[in-house]
Protein backbone atom coordinates (compact mmCIF):
# COMPACT_ATOMS: atom_id res chain seq x y z
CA UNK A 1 8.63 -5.49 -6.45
CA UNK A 2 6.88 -7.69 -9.21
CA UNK A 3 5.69 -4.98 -10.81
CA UNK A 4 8.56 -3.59 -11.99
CA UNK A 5 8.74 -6.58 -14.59
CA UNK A 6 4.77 -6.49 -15.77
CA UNK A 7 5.82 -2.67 -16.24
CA UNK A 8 8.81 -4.30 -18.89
CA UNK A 9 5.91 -6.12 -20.49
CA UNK A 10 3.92 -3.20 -20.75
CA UNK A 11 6.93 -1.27 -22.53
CA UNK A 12 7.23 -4.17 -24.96
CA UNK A 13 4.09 -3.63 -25.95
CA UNK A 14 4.37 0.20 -26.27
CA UNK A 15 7.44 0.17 -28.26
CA UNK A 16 6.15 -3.09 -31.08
CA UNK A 17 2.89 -0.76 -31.55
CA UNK A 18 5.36 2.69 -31.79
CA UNK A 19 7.53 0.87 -34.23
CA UNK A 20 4.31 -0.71 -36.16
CA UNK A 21 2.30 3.01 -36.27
CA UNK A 22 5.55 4.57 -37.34
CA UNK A 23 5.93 1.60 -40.29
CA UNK A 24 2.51 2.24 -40.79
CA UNK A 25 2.94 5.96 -41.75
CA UNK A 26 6.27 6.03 -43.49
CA UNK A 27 6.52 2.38 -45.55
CA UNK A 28 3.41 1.04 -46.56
CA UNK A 29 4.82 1.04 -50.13
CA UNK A 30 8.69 2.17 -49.73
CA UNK A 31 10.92 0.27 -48.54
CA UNK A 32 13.90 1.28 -46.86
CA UNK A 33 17.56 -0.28 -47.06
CA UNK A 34 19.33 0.24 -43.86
CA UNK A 35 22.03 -2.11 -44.66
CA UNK A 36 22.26 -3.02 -48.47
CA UNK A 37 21.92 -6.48 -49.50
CA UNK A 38 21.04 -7.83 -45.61
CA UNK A 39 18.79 -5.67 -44.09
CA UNK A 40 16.02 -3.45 -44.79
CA UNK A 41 12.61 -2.07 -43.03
CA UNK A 42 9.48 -3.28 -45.60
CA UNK A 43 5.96 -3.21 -44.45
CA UNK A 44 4.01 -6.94 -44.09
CA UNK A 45 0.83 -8.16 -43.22
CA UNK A 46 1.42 -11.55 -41.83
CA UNK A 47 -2.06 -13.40 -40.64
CA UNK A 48 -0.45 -16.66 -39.30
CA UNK A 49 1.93 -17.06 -36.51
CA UNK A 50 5.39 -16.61 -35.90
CA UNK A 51 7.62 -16.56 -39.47
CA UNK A 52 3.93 -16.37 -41.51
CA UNK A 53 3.17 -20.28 -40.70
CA UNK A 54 -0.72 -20.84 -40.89
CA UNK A 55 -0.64 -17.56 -42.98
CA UNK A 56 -2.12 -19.62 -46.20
CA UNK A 57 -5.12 -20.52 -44.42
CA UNK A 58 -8.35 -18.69 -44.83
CA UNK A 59 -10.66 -20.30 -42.09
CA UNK A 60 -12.77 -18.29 -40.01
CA UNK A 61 -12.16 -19.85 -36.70
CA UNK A 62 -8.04 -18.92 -37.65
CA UNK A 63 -8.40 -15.40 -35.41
CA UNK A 64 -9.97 -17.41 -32.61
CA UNK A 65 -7.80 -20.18 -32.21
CA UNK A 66 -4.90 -18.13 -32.55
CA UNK A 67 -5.89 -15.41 -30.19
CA UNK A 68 -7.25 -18.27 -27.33
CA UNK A 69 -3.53 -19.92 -28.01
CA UNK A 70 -2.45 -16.24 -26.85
CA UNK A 71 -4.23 -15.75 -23.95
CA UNK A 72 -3.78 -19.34 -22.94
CA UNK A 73 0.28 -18.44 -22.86
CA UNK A 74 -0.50 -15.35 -21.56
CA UNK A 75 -2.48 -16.64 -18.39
CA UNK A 76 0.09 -19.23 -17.59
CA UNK A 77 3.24 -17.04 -18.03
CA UNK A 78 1.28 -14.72 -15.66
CA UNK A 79 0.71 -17.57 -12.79
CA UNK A 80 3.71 -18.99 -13.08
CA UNK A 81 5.86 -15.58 -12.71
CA UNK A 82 3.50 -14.72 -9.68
CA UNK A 83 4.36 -17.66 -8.06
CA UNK A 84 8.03 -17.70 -8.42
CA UNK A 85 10.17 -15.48 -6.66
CA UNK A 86 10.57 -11.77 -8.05
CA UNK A 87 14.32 -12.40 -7.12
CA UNK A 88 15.20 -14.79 -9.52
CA UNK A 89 15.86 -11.56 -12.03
CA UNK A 90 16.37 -13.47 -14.98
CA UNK A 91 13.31 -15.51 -15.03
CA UNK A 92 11.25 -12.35 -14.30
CA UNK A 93 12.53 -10.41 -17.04
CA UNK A 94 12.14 -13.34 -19.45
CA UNK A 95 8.63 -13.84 -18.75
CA UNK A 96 7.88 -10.32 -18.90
CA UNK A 97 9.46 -10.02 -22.47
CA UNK A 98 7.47 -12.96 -23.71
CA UNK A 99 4.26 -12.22 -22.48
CA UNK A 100 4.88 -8.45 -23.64
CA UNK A 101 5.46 -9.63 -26.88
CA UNK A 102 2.80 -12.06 -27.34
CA UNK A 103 0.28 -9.33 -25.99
CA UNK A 104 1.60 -7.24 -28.74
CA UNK A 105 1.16 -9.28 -31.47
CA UNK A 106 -2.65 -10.65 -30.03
CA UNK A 107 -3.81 -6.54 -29.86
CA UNK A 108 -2.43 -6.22 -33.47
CA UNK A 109 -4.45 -9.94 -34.06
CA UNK A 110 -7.23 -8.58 -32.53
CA UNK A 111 -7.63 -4.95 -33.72
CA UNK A 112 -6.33 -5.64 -37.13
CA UNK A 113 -7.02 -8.86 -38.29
CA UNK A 114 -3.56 -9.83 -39.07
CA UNK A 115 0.31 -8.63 -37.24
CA UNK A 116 1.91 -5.84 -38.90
CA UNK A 117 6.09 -7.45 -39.62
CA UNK A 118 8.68 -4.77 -40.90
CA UNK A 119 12.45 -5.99 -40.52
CA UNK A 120 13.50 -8.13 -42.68
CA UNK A 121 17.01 -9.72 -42.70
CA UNK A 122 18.16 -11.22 -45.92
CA UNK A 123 21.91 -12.34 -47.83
CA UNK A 124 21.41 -10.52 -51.42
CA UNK A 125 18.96 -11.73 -52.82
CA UNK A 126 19.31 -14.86 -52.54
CA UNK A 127 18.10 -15.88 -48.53
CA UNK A 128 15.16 -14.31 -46.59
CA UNK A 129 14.41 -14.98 -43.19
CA UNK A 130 10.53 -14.23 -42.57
CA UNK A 131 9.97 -10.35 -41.75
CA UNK A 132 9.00 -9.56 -38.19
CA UNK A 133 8.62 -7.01 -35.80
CA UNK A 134 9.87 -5.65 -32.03
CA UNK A 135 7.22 -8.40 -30.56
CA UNK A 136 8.32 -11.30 -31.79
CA UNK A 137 12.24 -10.07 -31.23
CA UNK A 138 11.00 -9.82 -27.89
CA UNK A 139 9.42 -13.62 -27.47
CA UNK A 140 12.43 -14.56 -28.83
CA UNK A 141 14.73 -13.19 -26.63
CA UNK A 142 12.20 -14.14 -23.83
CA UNK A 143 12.48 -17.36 -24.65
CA UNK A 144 16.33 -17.59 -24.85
CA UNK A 145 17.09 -16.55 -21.68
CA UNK A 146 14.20 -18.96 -20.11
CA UNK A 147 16.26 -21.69 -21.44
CA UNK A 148 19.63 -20.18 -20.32
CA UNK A 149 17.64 -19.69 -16.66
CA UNK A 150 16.85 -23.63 -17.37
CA UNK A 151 20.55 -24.70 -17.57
CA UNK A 152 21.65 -22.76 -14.87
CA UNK A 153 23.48 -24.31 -11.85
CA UNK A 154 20.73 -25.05 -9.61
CA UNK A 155 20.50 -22.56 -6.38
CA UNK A 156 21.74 -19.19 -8.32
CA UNK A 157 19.29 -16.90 -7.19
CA UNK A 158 17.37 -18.90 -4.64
CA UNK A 159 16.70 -17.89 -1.35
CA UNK A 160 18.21 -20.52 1.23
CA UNK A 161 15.31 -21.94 3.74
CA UNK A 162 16.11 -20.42 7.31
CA UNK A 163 16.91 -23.76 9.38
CA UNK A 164 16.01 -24.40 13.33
CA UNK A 165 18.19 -23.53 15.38
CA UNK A 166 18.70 -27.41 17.45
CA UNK A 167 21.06 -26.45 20.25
């Protein structure tokens, strides 16, 4: 039944390195405009973390810390959704999304050096918001609906403990 979700993960991960291989091929130096003056596909290298912070810095222990930070979040994600129910639905799927996207971004750390980013949302051209890619849309959506499943009435998608009969 759990698998199901680690299988979500594992399409995460498919479809941020399809999208990344396909911006790989077709924009390394044209950009395309999907929506003038807000949106366009460009090709990035972005060596930091998530919206190119730590991207500056040129240390060499940068790929280490950054990739034990991933598989630190990766191993707890994975314990915790093992030991939670795989009823609770939204939890599941949240975790799954996050840890699918942070595993996509770490083999792109890993292989690469650095995370391939490609969408970039912008007002004219006068606001950007930092490029990134189908990984880190994932985390974030991950992570949104682990705060919804945080606020949630308490009990929605809990098993009830059996009680004793006392007659």
């Amino acid at each position: 039944m759990r698998n199901k979700y680690y299988l979500l993960a594992l399409l995460i991960v498919a479809l941020d390195h399809l999208s990344k291989w396909i911006v790989r091929v077709r924009l390394p130096n044209h950009p395309i405009e999907l929506i003038p003056g807000y949106l366009r596909l460009s090709y990035v290298c972005n060596s930091g973390v998530a919206f190119g912070f730590f991207s500056g810095g040129t240390s060499v222990w940068k790929p280490y810390v950054l990739g034990t930070m991933a598989v630190a979040a990766l191993v707890a994600m994975f314990l915790y959704s093992r030991r939670m129910s795989p009823d609770r639905v939204l939890l599941q799927c949240a975790l799954a999304l996050t840890m699918g996207g942070i595993l996509g971004n770490f083999v792109d750390r890993i292989f690469r050096g650095y995370v391939i980013d490609f969408i970039e949302v912008h007002i004219h051209e006068s606001f950007y918001w930092p490029n990134f890619n189908v990984a880190d849309s994932a985390i974030t959506i991950g992570i949104a609906l682990l705060l919804i499943e945080t606020v949630r009435e308490p009990g929605v998608n809990e098993v009830p403990e059996p009680t004793a009969d006392r007659t």
